[in-house]
N, C-alpha and C. Protein backbone atom coordinates (compact mmCIF):
# COMPACT_ATOMS: atom_id res chain seq x y z
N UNK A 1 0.09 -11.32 -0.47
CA UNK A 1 1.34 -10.92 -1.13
C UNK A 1 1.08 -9.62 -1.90
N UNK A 2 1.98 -8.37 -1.46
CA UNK A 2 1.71 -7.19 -2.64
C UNK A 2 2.73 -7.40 -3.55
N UNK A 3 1.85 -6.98 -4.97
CA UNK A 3 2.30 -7.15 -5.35
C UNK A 3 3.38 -5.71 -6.52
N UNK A 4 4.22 -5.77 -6.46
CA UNK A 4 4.56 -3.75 -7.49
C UNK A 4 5.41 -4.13 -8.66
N UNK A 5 4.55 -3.49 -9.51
CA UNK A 5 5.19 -3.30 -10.62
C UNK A 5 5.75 -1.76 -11.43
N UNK A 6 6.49 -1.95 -12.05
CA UNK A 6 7.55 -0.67 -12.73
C UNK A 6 7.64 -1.05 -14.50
N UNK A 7 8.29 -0.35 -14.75
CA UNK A 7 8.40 -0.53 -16.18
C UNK A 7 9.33 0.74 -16.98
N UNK A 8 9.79 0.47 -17.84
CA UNK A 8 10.11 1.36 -18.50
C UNK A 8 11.19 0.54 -19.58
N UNK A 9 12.40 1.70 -20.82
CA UNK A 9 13.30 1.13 -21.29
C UNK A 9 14.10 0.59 -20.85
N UNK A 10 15.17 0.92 -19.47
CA UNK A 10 16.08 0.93 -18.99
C UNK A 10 17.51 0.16 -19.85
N UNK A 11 17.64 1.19 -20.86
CA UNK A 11 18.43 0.99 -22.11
C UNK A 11 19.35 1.08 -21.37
N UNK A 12 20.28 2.26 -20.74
CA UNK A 12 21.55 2.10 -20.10
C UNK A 12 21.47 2.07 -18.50
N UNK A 13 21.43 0.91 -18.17
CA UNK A 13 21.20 0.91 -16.55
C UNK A 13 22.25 2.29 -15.71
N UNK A 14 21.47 2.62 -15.03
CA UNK A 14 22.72 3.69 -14.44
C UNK A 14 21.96 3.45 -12.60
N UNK A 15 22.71 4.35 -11.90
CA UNK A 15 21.93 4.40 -10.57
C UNK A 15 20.74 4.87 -10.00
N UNK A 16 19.89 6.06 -11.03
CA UNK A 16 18.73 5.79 -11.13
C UNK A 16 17.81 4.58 -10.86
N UNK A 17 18.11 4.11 -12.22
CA UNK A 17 17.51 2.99 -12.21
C UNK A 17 17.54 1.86 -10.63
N UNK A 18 18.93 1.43 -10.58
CA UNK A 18 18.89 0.59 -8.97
C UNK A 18 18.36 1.35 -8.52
N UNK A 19 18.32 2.73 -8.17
CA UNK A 19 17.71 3.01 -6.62
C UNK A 19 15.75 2.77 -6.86
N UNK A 20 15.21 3.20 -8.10
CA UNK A 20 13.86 3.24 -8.03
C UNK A 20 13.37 1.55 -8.32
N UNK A 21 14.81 0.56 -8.37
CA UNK A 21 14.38 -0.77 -8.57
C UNK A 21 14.02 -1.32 -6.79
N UNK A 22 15.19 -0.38 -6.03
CA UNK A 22 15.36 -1.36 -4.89
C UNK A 22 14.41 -0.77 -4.23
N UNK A 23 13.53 0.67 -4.00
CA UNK A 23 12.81 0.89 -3.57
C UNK A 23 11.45 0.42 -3.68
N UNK A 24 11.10 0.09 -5.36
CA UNK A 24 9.86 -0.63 -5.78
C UNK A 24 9.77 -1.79 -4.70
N UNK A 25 11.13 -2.95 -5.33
CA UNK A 25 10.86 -3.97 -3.98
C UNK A 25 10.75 -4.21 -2.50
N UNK A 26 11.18 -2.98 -1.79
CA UNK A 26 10.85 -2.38 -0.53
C UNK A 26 9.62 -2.71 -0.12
N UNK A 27 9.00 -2.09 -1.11
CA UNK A 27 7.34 -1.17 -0.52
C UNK A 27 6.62 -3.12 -1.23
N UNK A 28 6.76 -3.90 -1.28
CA UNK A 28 6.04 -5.46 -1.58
C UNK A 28 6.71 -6.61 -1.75
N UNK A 29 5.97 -7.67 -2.06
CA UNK A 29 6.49 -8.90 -1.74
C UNK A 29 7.34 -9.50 -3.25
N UNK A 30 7.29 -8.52 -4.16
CA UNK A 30 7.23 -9.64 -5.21
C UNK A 30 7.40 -8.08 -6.37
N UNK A 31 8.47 -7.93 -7.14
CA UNK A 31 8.76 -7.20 -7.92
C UNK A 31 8.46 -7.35 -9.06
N UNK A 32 7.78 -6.86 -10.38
CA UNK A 32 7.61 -7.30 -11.28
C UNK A 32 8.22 -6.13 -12.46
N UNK A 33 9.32 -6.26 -13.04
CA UNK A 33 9.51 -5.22 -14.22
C UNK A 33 9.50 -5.08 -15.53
N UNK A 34 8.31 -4.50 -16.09
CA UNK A 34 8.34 -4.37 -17.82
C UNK A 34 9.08 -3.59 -18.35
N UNK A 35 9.87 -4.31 -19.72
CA UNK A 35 10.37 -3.62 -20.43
C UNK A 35 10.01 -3.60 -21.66
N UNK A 36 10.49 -2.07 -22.34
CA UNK A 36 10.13 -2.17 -23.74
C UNK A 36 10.74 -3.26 -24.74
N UNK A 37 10.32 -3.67 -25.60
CA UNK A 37 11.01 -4.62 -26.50
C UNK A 37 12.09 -3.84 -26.99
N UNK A 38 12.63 -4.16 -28.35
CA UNK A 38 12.96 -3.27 -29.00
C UNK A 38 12.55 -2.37 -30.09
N UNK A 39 11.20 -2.37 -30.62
CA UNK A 39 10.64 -2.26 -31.15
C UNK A 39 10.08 -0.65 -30.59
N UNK A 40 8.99 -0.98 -29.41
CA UNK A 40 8.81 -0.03 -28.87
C UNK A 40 9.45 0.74 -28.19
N UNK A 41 10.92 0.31 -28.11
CA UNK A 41 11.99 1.51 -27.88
C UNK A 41 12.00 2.44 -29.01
N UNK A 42 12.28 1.86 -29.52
CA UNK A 42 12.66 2.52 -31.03
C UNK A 42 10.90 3.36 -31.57
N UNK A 43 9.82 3.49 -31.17
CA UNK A 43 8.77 3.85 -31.48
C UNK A 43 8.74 4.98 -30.49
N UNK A 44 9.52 4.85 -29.40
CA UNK A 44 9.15 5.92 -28.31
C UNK A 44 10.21 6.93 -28.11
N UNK A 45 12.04 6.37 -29.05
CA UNK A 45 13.07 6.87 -28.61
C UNK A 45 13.65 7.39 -29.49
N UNK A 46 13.27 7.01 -30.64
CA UNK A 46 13.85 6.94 -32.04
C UNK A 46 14.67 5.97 -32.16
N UNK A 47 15.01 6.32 -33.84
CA UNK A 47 15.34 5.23 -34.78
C UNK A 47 16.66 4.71 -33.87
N UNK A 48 17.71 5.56 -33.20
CA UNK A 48 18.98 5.26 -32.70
C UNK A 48 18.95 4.36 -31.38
N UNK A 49 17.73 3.87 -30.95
CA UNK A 49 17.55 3.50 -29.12
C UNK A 49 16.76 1.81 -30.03
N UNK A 50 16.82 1.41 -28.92
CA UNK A 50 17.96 0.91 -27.69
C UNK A 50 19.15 1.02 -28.03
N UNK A 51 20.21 1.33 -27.08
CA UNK A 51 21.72 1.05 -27.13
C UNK A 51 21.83 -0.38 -26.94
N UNK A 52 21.21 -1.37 -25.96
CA UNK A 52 21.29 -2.24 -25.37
C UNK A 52 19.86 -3.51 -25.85
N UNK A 53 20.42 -3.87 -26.17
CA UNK A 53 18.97 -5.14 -26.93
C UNK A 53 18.29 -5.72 -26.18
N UNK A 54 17.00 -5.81 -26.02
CA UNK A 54 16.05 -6.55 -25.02
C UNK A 54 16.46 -7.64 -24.35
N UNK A 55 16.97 -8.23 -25.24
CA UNK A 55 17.52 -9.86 -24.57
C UNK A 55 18.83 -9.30 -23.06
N UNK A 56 19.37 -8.08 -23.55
CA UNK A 56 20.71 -7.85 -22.65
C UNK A 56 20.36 -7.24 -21.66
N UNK A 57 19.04 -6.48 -21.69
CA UNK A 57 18.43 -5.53 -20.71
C UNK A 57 17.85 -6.83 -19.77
N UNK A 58 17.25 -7.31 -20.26
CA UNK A 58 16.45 -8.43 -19.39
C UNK A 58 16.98 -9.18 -18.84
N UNK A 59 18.72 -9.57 -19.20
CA UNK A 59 19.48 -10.72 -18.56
C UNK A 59 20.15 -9.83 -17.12
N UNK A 60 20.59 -8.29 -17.42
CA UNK A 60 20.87 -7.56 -16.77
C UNK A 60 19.77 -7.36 -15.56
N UNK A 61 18.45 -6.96 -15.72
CA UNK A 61 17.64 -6.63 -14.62
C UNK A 61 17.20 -7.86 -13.85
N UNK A 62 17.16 -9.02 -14.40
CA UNK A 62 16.86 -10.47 -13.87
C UNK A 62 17.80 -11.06 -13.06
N UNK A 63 19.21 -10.48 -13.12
CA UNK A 63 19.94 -10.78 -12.52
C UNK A 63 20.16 -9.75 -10.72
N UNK A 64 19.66 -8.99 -10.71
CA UNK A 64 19.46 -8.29 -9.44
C UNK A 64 18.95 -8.59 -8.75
N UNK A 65 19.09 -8.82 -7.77
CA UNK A 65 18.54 -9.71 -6.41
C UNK A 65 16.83 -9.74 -5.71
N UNK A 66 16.71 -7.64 -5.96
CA UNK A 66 15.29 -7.30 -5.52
C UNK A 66 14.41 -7.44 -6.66
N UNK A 67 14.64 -8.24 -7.82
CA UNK A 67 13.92 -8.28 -8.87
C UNK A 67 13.39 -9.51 -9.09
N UNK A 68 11.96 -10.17 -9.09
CA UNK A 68 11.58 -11.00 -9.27
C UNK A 68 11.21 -11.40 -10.41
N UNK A 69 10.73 -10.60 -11.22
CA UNK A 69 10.49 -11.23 -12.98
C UNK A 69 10.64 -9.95 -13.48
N UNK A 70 10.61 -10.23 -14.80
CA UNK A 70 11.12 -9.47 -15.97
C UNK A 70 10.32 -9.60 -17.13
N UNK A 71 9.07 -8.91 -17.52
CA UNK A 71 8.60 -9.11 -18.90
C UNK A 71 8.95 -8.11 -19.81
N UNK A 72 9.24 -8.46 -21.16
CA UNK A 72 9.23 -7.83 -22.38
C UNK A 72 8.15 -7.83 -22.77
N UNK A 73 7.47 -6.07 -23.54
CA UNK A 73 6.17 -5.86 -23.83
C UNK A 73 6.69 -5.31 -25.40
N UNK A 74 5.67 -5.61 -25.90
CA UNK A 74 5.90 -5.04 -27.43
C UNK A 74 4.83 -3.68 -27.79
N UNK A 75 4.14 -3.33 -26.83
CA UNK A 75 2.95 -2.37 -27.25
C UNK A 75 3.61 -1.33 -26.98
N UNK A 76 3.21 -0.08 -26.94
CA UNK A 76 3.89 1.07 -26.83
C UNK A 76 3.72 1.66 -25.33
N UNK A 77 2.72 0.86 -24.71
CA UNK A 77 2.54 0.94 -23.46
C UNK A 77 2.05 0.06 -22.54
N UNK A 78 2.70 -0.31 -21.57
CA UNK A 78 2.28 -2.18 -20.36
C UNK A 78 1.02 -2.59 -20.00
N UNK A 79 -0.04 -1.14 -20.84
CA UNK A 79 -1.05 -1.27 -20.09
C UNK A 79 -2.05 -2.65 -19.81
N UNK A 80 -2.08 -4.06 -21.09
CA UNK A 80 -2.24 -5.17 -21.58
C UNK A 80 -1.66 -6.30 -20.02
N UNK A 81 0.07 -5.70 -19.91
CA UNK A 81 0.48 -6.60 -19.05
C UNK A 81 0.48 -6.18 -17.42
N UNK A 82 -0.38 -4.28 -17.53
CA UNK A 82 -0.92 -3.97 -15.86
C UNK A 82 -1.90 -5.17 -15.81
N UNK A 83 -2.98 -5.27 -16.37
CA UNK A 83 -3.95 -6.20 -16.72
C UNK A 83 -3.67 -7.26 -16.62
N UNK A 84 -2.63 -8.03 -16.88
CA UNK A 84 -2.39 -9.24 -16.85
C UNK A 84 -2.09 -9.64 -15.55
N UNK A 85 -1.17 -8.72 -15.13
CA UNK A 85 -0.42 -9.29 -13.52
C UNK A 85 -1.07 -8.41 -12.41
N UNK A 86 -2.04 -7.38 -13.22
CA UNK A 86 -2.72 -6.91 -11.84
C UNK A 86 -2.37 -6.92 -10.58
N UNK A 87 -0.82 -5.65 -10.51
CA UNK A 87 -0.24 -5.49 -9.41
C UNK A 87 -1.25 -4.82 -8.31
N UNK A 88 -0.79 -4.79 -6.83
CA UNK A 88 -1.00 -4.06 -5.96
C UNK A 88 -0.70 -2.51 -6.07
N UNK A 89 0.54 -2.14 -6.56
CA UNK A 89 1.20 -0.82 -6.55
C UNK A 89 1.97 -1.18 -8.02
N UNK A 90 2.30 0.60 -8.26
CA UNK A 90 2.78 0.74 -9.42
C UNK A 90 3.72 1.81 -9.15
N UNK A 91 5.15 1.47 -9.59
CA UNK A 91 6.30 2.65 -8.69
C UNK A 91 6.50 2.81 -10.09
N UNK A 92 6.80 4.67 -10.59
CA UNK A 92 7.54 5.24 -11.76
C UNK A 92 8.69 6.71 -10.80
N UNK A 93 9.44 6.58 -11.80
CA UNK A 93 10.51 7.72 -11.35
C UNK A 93 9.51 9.03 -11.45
N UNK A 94 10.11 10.51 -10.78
CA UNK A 94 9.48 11.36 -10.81
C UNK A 94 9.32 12.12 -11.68
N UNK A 95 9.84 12.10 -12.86
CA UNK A 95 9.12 12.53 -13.86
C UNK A 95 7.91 12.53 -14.40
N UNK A 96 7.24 11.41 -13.60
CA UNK A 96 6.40 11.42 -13.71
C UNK A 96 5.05 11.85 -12.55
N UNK A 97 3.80 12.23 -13.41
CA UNK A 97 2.54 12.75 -12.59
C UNK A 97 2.00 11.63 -12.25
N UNK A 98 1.21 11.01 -10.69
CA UNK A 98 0.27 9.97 -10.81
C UNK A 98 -0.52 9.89 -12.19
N UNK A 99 -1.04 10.77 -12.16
CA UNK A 99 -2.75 10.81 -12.78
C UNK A 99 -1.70 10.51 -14.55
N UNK A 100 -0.58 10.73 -14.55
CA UNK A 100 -0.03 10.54 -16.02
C UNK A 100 0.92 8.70 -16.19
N UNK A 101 0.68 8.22 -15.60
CA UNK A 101 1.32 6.80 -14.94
C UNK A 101 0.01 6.16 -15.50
N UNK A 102 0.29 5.05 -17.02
CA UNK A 102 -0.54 4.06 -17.78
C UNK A 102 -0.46 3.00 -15.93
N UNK A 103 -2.18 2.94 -15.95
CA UNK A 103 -2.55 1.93 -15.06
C UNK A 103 -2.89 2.47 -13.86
N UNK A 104 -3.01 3.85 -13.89
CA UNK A 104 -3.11 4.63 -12.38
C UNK A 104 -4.61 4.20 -11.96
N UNK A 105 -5.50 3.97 -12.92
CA UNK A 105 -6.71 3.76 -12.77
C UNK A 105 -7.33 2.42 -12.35
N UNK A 106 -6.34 1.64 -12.06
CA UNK A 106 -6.12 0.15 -11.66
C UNK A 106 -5.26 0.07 -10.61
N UNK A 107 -4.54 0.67 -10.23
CA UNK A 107 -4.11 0.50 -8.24
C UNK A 107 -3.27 1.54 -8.02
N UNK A 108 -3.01 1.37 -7.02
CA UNK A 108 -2.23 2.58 -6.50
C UNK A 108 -1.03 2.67 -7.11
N UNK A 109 -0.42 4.17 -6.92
CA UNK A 109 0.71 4.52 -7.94
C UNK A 109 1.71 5.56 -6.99
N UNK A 110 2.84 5.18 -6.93
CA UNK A 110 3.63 5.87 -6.09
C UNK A 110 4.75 6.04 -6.90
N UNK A 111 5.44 7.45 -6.96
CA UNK A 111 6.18 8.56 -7.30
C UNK A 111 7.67 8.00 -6.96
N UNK A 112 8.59 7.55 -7.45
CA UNK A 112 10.06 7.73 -6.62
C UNK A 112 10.73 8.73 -6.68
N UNK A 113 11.04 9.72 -6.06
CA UNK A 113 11.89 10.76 -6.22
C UNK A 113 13.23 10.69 -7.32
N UNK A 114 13.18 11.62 -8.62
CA UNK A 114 14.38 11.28 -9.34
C UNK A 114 15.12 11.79 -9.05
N UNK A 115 16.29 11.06 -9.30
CA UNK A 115 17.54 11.98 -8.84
C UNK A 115 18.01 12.30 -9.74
N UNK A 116 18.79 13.73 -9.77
CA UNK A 116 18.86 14.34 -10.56
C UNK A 116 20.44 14.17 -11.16
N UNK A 117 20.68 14.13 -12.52
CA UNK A 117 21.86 13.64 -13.01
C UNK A 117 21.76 12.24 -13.63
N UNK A 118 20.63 11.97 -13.12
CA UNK A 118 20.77 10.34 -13.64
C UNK A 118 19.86 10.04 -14.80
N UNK A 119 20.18 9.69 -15.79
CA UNK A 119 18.91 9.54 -16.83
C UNK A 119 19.76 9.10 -18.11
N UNK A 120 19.04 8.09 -18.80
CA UNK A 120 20.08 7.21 -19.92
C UNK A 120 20.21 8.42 -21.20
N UNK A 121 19.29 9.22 -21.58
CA UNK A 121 19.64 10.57 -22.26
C UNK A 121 20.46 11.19 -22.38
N UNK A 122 21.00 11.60 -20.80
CA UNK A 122 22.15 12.49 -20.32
C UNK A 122 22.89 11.98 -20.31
N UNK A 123 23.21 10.52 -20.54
CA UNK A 123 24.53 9.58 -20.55
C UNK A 123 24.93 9.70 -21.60
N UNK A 124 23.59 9.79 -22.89
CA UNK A 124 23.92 9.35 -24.43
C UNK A 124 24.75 10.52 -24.74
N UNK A 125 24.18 12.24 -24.56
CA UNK A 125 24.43 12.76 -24.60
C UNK A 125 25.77 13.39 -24.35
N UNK A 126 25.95 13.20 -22.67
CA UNK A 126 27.46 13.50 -22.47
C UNK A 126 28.41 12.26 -23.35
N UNK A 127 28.21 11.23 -23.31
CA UNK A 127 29.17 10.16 -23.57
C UNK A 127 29.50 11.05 -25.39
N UNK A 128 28.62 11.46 -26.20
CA UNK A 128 28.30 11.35 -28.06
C UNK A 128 29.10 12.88 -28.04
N UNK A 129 28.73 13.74 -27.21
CA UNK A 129 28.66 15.01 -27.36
C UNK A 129 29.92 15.42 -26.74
N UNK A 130 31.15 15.06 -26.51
CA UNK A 130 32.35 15.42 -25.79
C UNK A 130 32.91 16.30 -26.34
C-alpha cells in the first residue's frame, strides 16, 4: 500500500486545494492530510488566521471522498507526524522547492503544479480589500 501524505492550513478551502487533494490520492493507496491546529496557524499566519477553526477544517477535508484521514498537528511543522505515519510520498503545492518540503529527507516528494489565482491569501485579500 503507498502510502501520501500533504499537509498544510487549508483555512479557506478553495479549488486549489481539491485539485492538489485529488491528485495526492491519485499517485497512492491511502491519503493522509495534516493540518495546522489553530494555534500553529496563528504562529505561522498571524494573530487574524485561521478564518475557519480546526474542528471545521477537519470535518470539511474528512468529508471528501479521496481523503482518507485527517490529523491535527500542533507543532509548527508535521515533521513528528512525517515520522509517525511514515508515508511513501509527500505531495505540496508549487510553491514549494523539494529540497524546502519538512520530510523530503524521509521519502519521496512530489511538486503539484499551483494554479495560479488560487490561494486562501488572495481570497482574504480580495474578499477585506474591495
Amino acid at each position: 500500500m503507498t502510502i501520501v501524505f500533504t499537509n498544510g492550513c487549508f483555512d479557506i478551502i478553495h479549488r486549489g486545494h481539491v485539485e492538489l487533494l485529488k491528485y495526492a490520492r491519485s499517485i497512492g493507496d491511502h491519503l493522509v492530510v495534516g493540518i495546522n491546529s489553530d494555534e500553529s496557524v496563528r504562529k505561522n499566519k498571524g494573530k487574524d488566521r485561521p478564518i475557519n477553526s480546526e474542528h471545521d477544517r477537519y470535518a470539511i477535508l474528512e468529508s471528501f471522498r479521496f481523503v482518507d484521514d485527517v490529523v491535527i498537528f500542533k507543532e509548527d511543522t508535521p515533521i513528528n507526524l512525517i515520522k509517525q505515519i511514515k508515508p511513501d510520498i509527500i505531495v505540496k503545492g508549487g510553491d514549494y522547492l523539494k529540497e524546502d518540503v519538512v520530510g523530503f529527507d524521509f521519502c519521496e516528494v512530489r511538486i503539484f503544479d499551483y494554479l495560479d489565482g488560487y490561494s486562501t491569501t488572495k481570497i482574504i485579500e480580495d474578499t477585506f480589500n474591495r
